[in-house]
Protein backbone atom coordinates (compact mmCIF):
# COMPACT_ATOMS: atom_id res chain seq x y z
CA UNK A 1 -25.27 33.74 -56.45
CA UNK A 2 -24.43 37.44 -56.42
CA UNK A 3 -22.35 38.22 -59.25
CA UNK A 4 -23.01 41.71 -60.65
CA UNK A 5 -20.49 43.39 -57.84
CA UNK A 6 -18.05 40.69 -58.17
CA UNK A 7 -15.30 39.55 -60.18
CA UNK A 8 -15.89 36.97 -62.90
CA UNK A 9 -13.89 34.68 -62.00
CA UNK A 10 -15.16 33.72 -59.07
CA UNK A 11 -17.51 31.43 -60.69
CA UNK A 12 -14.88 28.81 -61.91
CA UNK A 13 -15.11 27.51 -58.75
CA UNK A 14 -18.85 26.07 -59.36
CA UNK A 15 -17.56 24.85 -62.79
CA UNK A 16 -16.91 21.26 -61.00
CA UNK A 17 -20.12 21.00 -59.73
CA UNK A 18 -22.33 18.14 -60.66
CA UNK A 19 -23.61 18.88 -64.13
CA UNK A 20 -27.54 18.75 -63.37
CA UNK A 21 -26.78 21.36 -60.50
CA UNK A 22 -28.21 24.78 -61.71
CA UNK A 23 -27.49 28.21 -60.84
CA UNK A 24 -28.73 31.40 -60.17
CA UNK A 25 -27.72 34.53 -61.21
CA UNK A 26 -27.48 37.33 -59.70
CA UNK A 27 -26.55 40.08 -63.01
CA UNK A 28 -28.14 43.16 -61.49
CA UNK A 29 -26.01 45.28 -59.16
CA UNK A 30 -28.24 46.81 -56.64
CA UNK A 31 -25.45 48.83 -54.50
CA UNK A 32 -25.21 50.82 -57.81
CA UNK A 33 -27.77 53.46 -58.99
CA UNK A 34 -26.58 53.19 -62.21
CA UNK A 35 -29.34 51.05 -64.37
CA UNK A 36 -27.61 48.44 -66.69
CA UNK A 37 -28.29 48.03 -70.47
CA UNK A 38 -29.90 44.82 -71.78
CA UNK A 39 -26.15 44.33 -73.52
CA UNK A 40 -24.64 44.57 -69.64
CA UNK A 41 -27.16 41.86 -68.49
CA UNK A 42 -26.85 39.98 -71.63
CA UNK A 43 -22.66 39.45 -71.22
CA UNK A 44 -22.75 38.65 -67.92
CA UNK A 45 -25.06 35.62 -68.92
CA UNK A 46 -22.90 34.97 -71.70
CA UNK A 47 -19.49 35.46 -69.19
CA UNK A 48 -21.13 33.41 -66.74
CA UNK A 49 -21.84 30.19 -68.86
CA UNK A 50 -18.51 30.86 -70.25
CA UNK A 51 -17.40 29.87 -66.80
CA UNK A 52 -19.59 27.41 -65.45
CA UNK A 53 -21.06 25.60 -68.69
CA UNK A 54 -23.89 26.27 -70.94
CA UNK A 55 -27.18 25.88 -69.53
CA UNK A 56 -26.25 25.67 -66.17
CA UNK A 57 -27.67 29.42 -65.43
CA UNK A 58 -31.11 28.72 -64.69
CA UNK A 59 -32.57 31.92 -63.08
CA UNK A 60 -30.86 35.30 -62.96
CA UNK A 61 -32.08 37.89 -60.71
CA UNK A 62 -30.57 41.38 -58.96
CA UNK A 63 -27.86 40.30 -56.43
CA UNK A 64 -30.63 41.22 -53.50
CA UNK A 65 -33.75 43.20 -52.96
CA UNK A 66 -34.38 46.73 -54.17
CA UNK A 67 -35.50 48.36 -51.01
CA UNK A 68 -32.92 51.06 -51.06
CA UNK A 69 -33.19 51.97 -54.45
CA UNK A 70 -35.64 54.67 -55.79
CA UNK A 71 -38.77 53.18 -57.55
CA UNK A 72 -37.63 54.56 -60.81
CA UNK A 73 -34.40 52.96 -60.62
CA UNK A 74 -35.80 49.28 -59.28
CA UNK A 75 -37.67 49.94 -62.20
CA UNK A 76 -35.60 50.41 -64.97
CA UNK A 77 -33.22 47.29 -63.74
CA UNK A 78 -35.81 45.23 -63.92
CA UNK A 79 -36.95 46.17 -67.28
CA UNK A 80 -33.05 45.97 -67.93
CA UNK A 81 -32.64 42.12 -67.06
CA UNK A 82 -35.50 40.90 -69.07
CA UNK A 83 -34.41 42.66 -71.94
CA UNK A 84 -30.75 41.13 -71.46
CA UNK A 85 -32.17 38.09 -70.82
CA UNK A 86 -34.33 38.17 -74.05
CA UNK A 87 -31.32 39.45 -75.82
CA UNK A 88 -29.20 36.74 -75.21
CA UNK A 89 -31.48 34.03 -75.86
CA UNK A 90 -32.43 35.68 -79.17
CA UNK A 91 -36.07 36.03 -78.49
CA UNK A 92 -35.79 39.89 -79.19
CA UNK A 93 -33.77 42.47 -81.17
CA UNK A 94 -31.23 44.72 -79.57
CA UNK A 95 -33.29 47.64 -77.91
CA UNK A 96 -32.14 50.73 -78.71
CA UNK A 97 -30.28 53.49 -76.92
């Protein structure tokens, strides 16, 4: 699902969805060129099983592909959701900055 440019909310629709039915997530907003913090990706996790249930988000990923982003940018959004993800399932500390 692409989430990161969209309003929360829109996910209560898939709460009534058969339990064993996973999602995907997209947390990473690629239209933007601003690079998210691990605490960005890490809430929208949070938000989003909030919504639809704990343990139901089973991937999360950018909304779409990078190919219009600069290197340096794809870059640093990826590094951002894997240390959001890490972050909210308590496998690391809270990077700094």
């Amino acid at each position: 699902m692409e989430c990161a440019h969209r309003p929360p909310g829109e996910l209560a629709v898939f709460k009534e969805l058969e339990e064993r039915i996973g999602m995907g997530l997209g947390v990473v907003d690629v239209k933007s060129t601003v690079v998210e913090t691990a605490d960005d990706i890490a809430r929208a996790i949070e938000r989003a099983e909030q919504t639809i249930g704990r343990g139901r988000v089973k991937y999360i990923h950018p909304d779409c592909g990078f190919w219009m982003l600069k290197r340096n940018i794809a870059d640093g959004k990826i590094r951002a959701l894997v240390a959001g993800r890490d972050l909210y399932e308590g496998r690391k500390t809270k990077p700094p900055g």
